[in-house]
Protein backbone atom coordinates (compact mmCIF):
# COMPACT_ATOMS: atom_id res chain seq x y z
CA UNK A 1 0.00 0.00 0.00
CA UNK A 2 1.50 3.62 -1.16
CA UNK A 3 1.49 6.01 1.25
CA UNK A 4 1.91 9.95 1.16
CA UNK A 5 3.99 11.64 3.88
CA UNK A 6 3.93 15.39 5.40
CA UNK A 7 6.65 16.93 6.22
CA UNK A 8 5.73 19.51 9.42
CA UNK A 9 7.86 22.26 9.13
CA UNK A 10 5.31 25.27 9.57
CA UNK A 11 7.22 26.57 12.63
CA UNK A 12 9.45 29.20 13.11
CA UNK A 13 11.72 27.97 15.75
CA UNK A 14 12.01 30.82 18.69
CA UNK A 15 13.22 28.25 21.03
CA UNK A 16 16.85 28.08 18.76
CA UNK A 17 17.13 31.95 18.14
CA UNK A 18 18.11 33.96 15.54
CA UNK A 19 16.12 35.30 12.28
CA UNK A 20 16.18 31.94 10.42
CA UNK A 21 13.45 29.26 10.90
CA UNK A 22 15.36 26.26 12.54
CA UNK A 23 14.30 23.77 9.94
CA UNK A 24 16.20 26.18 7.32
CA UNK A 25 19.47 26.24 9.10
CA UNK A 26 22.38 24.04 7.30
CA UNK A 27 24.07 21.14 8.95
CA UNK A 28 25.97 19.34 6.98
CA UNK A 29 26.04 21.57 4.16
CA UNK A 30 22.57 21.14 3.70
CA UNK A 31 19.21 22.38 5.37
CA UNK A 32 17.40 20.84 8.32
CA UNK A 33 14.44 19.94 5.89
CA UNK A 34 16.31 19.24 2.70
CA UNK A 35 17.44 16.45 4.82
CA UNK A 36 14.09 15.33 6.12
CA UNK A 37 12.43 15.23 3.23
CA UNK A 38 14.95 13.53 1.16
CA UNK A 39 14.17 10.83 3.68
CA UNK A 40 10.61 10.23 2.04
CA UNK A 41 11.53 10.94 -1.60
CA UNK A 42 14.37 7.87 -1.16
CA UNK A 43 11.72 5.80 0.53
CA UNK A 44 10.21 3.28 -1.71
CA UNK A 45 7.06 3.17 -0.12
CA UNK A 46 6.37 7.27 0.00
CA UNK A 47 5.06 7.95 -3.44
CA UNK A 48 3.46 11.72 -2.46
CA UNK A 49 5.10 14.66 -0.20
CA UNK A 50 3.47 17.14 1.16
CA UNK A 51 5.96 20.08 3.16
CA UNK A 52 4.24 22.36 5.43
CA UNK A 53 6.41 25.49 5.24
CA UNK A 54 5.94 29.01 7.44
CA UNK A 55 3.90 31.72 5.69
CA UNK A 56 6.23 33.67 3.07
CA UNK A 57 9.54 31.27 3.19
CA UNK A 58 10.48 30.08 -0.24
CA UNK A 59 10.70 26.32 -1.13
CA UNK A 60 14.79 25.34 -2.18
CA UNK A 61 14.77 25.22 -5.85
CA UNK A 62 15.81 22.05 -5.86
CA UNK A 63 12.57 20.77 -5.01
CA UNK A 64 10.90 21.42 -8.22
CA UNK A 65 13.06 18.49 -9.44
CA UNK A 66 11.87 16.25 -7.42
CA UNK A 67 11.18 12.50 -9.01
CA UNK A 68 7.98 12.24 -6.43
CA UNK A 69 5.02 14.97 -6.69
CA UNK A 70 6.00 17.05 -3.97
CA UNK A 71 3.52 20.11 -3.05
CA UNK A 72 4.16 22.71 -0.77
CA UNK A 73 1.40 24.45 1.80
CA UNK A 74 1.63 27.25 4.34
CA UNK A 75 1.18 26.13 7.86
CA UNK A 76 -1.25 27.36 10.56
CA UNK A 77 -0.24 28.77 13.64
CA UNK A 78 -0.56 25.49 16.10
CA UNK A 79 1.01 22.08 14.72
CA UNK A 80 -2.20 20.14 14.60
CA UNK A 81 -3.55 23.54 11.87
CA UNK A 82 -0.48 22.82 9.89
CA UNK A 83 -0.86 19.40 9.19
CA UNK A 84 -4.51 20.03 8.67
CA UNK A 85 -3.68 21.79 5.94
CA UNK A 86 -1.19 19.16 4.83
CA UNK A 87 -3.72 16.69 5.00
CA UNK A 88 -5.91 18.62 2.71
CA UNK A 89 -3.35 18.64 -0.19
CA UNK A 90 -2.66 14.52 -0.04
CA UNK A 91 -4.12 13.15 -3.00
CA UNK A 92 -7.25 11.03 -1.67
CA UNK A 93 -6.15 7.82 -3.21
CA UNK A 94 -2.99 7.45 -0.34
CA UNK A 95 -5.37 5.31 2.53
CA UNK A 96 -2.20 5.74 4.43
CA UNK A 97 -0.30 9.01 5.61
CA UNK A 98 3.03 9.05 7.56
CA UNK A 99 3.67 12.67 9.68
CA UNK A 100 7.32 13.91 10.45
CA UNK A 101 8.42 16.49 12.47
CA UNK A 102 10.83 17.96 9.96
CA UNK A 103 13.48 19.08 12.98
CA UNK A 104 14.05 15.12 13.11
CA UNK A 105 16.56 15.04 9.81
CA UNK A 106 18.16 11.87 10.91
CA UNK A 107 15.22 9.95 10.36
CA UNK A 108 16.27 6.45 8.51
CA UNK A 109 14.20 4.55 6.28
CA UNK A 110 13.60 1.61 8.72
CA UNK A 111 11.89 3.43 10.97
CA UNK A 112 9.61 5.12 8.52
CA UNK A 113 9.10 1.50 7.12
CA UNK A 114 8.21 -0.23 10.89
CA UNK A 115 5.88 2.65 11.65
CA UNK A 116 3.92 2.32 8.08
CA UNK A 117 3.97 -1.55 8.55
CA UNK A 118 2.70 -1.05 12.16
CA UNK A 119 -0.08 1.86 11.09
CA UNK A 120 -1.30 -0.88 8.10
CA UNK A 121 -2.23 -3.48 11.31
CA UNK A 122 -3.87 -1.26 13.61
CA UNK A 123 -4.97 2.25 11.69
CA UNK A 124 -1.89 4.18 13.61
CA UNK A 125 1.89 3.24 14.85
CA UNK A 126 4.09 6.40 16.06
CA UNK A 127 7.98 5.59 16.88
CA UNK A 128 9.18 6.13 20.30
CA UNK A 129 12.26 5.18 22.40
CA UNK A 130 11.22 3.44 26.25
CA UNK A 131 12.69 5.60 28.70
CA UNK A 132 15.83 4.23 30.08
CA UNK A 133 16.29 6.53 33.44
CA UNK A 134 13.62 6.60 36.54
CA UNK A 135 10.70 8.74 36.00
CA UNK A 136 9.12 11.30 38.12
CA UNK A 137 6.22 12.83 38.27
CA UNK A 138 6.21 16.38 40.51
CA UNK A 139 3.72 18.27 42.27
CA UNK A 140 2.91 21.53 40.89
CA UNK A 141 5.05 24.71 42.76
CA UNK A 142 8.41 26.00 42.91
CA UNK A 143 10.94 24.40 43.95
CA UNK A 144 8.92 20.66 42.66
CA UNK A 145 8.54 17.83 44.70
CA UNK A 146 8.29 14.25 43.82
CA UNK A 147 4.99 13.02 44.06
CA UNK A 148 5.09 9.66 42.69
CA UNK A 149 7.76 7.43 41.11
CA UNK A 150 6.26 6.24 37.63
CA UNK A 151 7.01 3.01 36.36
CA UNK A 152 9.48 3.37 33.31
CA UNK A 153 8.50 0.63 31.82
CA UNK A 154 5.30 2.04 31.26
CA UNK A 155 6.77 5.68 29.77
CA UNK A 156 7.64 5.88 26.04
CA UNK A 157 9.62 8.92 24.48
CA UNK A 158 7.29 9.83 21.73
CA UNK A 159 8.51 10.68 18.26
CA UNK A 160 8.00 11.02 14.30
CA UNK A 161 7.51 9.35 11.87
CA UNK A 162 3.81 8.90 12.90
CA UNK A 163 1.16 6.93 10.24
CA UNK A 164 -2.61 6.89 10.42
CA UNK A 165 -4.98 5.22 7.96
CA UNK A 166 -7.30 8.07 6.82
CA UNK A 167 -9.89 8.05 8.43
CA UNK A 168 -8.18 7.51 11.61
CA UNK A 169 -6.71 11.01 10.86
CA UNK A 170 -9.08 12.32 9.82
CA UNK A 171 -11.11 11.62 12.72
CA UNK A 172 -8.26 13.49 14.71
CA UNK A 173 -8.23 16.10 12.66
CA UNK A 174 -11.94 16.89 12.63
CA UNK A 175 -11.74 16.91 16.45
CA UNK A 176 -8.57 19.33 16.41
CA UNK A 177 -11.17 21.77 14.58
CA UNK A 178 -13.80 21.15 16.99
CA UNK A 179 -11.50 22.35 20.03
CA UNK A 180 -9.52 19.82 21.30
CA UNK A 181 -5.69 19.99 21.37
CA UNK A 182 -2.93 18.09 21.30
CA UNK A 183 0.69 18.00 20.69
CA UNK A 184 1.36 15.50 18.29
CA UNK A 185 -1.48 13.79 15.88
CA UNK A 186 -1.48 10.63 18.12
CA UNK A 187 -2.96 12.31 21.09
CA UNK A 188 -5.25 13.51 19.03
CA UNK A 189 -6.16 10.24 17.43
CA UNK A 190 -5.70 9.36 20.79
CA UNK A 191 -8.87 11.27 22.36
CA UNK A 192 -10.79 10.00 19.16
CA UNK A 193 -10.84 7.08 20.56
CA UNK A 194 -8.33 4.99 18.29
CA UNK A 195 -5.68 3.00 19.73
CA UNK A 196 -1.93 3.75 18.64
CA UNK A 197 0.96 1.46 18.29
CA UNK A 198 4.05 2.05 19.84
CA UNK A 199 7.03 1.24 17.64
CA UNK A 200 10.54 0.88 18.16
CA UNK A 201 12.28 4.11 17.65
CA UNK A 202 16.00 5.47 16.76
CA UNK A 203 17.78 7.42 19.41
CA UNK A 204 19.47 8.96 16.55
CA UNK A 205 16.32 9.79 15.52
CA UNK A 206 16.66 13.47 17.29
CA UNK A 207 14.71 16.72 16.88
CA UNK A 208 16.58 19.74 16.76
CA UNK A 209 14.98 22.66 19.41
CA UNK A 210 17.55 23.83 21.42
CA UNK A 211 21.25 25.30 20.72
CA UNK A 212 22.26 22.13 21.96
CA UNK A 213 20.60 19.93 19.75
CA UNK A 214 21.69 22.18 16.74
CA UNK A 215 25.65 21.41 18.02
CA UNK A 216 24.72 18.07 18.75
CA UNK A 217 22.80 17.57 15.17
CA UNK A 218 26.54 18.97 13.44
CA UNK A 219 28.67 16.61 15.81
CA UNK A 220 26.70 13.88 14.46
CA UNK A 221 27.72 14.99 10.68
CA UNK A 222 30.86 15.55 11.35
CA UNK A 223 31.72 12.15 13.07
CA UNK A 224 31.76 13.01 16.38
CA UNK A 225 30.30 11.34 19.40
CA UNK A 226 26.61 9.85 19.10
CA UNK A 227 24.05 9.49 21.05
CA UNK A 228 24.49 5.62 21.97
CA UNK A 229 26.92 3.73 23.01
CA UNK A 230 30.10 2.65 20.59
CA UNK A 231 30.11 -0.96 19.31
CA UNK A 232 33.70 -2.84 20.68
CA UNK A 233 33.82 -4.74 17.39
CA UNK A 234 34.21 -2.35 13.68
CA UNK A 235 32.88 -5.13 11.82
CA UNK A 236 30.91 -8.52 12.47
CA UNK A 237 29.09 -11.24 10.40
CA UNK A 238 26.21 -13.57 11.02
CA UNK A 239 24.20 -16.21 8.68
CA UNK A 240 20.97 -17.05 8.92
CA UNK A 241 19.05 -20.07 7.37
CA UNK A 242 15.03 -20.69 6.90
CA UNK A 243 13.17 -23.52 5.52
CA UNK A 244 9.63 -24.52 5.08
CA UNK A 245 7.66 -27.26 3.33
CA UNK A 246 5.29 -25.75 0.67
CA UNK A 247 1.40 -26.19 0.79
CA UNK A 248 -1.29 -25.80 -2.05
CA UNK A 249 -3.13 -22.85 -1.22
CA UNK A 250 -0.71 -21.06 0.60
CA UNK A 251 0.29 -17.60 -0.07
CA UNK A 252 3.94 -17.48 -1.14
CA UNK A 253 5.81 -14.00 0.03
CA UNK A 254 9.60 -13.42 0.13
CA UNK A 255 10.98 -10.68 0.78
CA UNK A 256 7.99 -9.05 2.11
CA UNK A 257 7.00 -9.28 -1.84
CA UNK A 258 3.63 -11.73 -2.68
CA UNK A 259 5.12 -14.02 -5.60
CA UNK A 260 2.16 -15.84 -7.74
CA UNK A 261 2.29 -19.71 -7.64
CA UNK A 262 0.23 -22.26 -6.27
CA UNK A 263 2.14 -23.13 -3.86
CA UNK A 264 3.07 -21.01 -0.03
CA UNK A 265 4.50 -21.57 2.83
CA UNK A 266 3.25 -23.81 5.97
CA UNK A 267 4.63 -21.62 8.74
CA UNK A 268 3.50 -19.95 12.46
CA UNK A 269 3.60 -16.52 10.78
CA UNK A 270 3.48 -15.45 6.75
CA UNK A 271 6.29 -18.15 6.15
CA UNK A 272 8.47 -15.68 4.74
CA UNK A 273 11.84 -17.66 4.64
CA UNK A 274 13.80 -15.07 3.30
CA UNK A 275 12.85 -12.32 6.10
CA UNK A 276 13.31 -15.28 8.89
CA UNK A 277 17.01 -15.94 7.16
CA UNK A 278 17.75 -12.49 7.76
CA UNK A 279 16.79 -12.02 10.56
CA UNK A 280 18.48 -15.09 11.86
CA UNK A 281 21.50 -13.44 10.10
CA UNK A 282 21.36 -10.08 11.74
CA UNK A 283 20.47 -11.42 15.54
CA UNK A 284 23.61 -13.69 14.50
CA UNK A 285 26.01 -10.83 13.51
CA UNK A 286 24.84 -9.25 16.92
CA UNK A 287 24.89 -11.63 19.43
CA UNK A 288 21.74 -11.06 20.26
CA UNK A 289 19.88 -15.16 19.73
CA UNK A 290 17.93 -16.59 17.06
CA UNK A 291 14.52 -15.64 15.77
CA UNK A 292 13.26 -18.36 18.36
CA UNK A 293 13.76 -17.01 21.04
CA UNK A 294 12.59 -13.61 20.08
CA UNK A 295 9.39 -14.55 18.18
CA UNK A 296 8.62 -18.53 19.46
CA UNK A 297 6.28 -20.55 17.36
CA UNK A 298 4.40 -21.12 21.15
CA UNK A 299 3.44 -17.76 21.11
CA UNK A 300 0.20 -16.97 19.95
CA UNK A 301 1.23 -12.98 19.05
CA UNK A 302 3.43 -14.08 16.33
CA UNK A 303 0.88 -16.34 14.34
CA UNK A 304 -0.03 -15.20 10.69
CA UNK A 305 2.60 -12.29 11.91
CA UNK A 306 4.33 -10.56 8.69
CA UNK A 307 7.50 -11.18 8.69
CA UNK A 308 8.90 -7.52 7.51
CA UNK A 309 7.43 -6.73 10.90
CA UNK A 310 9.67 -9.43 12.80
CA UNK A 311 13.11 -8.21 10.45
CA UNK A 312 12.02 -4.86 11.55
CA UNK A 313 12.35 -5.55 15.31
CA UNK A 314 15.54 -7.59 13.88
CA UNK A 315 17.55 -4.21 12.62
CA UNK A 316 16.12 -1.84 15.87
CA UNK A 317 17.95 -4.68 18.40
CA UNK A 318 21.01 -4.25 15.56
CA UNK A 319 20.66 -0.46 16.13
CA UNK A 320 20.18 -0.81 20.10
CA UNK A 321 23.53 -3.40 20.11
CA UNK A 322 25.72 -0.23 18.53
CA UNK A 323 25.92 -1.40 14.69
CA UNK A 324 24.38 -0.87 11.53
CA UNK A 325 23.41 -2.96 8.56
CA UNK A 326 26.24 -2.82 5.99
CA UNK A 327 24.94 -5.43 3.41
CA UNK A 328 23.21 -8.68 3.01
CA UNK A 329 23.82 -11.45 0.71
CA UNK A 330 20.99 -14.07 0.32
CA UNK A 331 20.01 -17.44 -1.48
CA UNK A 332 17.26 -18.57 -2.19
CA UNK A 333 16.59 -22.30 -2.98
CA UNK A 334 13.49 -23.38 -4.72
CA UNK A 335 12.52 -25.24 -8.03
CA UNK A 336 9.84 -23.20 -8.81
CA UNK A 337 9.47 -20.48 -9.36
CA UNK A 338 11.73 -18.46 -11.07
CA UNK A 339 12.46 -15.93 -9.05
CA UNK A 340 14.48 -13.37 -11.37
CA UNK A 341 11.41 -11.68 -12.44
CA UNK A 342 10.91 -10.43 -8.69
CA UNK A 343 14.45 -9.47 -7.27
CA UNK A 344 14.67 -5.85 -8.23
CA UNK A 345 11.26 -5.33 -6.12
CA UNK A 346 12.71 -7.31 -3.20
CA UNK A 347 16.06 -6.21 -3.07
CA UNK A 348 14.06 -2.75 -2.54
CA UNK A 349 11.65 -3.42 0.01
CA UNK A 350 14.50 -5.47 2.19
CA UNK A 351 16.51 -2.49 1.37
CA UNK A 352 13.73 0.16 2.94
CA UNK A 353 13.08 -2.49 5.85
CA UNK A 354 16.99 -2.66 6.75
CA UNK A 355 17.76 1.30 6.27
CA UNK A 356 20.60 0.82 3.39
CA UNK A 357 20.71 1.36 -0.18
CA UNK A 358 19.63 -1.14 -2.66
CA UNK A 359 23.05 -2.14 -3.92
CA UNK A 360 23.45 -3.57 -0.46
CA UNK A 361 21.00 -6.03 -0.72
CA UNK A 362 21.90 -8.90 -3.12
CA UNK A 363 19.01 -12.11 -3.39
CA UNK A 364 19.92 -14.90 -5.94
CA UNK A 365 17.97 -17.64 -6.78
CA UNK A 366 19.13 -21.01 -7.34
CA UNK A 367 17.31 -24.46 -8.02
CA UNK A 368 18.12 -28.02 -6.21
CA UNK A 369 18.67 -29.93 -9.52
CA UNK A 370 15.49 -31.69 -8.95
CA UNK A 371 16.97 -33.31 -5.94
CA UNK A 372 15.00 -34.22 -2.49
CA UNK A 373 12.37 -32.28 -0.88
CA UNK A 374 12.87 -29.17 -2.23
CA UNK A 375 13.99 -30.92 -5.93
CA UNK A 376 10.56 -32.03 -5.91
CA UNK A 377 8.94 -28.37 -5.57
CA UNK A 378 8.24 -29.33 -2.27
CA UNK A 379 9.64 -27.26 -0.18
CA UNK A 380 11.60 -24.03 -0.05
CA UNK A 381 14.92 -23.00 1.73
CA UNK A 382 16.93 -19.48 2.03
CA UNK A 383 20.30 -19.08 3.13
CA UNK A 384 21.59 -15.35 4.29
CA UNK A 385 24.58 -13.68 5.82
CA UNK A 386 24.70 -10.24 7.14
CA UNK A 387 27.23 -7.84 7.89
CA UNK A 388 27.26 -5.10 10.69
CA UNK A 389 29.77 -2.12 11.25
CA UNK A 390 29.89 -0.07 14.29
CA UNK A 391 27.74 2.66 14.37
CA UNK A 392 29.68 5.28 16.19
């Protein structure tokens, strides 16, 4: 399912200082919101933009190059008016909509892809990071006093992307208009009545308000310390392997991709072997178990589960261990059928799902010479070995 994504950036900023709108300032050599929204124009899923931009600042140039319709509107003067009026210029075909906060330019293209996965399953998914220190929640007066310690594992960090089907947002929207308030879309959606997802975020994944953020936001660029901790190891590798017997009937999806023949999968969740071997690969390269232990057959939450979903939660434990994906290299064993026809499309959805390029991603297909099982066409077998470099 296509999606179209809006880029809020209809602030100006006073919390940073200075004349220039925050989301306009360079880092990197390039602007705050160049970078966000060349987030969604690489993503293969994002096929409309919309940028909310302050009343009389000009859109880059560059934009009116852009491969993806891309239209810019002027913001309101709260955040929920702003995307209101982003909403209004999505093209009504897009049943899905991912929100950014266009401060957040280090936004990768797995977490826009777990969030829309998540948002397709329950109507709406935000990203956020569980809070890692105790939490406390004051009385009101000066100085504060503790009133209560909250559980942490109860508090999530909130953050963009968000993604609503659309009526979900548009029920938030229509109550925004009727009075209500909130300071992000979810809470809105929120007092609708809709329940939203929580999804694993980035800590990377910062937004730039403060001076410090802005210095922070450069160190980042210019290789200097980030905001989690260094991996020991520069480099490591880990395989992965996935089989299943095939069924008539069945769906069969690899990839995330739905492949037509007659024959799927018999499996707990979509049967996806090439996603599992991947996954196996990754949780391999980082120590961190098998796809077992994190997503047992015995558990009913992980039956008919799609398997993008489960090589999501794969790359954020990656991400959360120190490292990044660097490539993946995976073969696919099965008589039928041919699978050339369908790499290019795979090689790009893995390639959204594990935040690199598409180059990185290389799927080959390759028969059994009519011998055993999977000779016979009936079964299917994939596989995969991942590398990792530090992400510091």
């Amino acid at each position: 399912m296509p999606a179209a994504a809006i880029l809020a950036a209809g602030g100006l900023g006073r919390r940073l200082g200075g004349d220039v709108p925050k989301q306009f300032l360079e880092i990197g050599g390039r602007t705050i919101v160049e970078r966000s929204v060349e987030a969604f124009v690489s993503h293969p899923d994002v096929d409309q933009i919309v940028v909310v931009l302050p009343d009389g600042v000009a859109p880059p140039p560059l934009w009116s190059e852009c491969p993806k319709p891309l239209r810019v509107v002027r913001g309101g003067p709260r955040r929920q008016d702003s995307v209101a009026a982003g909403f209004a210029a999505v093209d009504a075909r897009y049943e899905l909509v991912v929100i950014h906060d266009a401060a957040r330019p280090f936004v990768d293209a797995a977490t826009i892809s777990r969030v829309m996965a998540a948002a397709r399953e329950s109507g709406a998914a935000i990203a956020a990071l569980p809070a890692s220190d105790t939490v406390k929640e004051a009385e009101a007066g000066t100085p504060p006093v503790v009133r209560r310690t909250v559980p942490r594992e109860s508090v999530w960090l909130a953050q963009t992307p968000q993604a609503f089907g659309r009526q979900v947002l548009e029920d938030a929207i229509a109550l925004g208009r009727s009075g209500a308030s909130g300071t992000d879309e979810a809470a809105l959606a929120e007092q609708a009545g809709h329940a939203v997802r929580l999804v694993e975020g980035d800590a990377r994944n910062i937004k730039i308000t403060t001076p410090g953020d802005l210095a922070a936001a450069r160190a980042l660029l210019a290789g200097g310390p980030r905001p989690r901790a260094a991996a020991a190891v520069p480099l490591r590798v880990g395989i992965g392997y996935d089989s299943h017997r095939l069924a008539e009937g069945r769906p069969l999806r690899l990839g995330g991709i739905d492949i037509p023949h007659p024959r799927g999968p018999q499996g707990h969740s979509d049967g996806d072997a090439l996603c599992h071997a991947i996954t196996d690969a990754l949780l391999g390269a980082a120590a961190a178990g098998d796809i077992g232990r994190h997503f047992p057959d015995t558990d009913a939450r992980w039956h008919g589960a799609d398997s993008v979903g489960l090589l999501q939660r794969a790359v954020a434990l990656v991400h959360e261990a120190g490292y990044r994906v660097a490539n993946v290299d995976a073969v696919v064993i099965a008589e039928r059928p041919a699978l050339a026809p369908h790499v290019d499309r795979i090689r790009a959805r893995l390639a959204a799902v594990l935040g690199v390029e598409a180059g990185a991603v290389s799927v080959k297909g390759k028969t059994n010479e009519g011998m055993g099982e999977i000779g016979r066409g009936e079964g299917i077998a994939v596989h995969a070995v991942a590398t990792l470099i530090a992400d510091a």
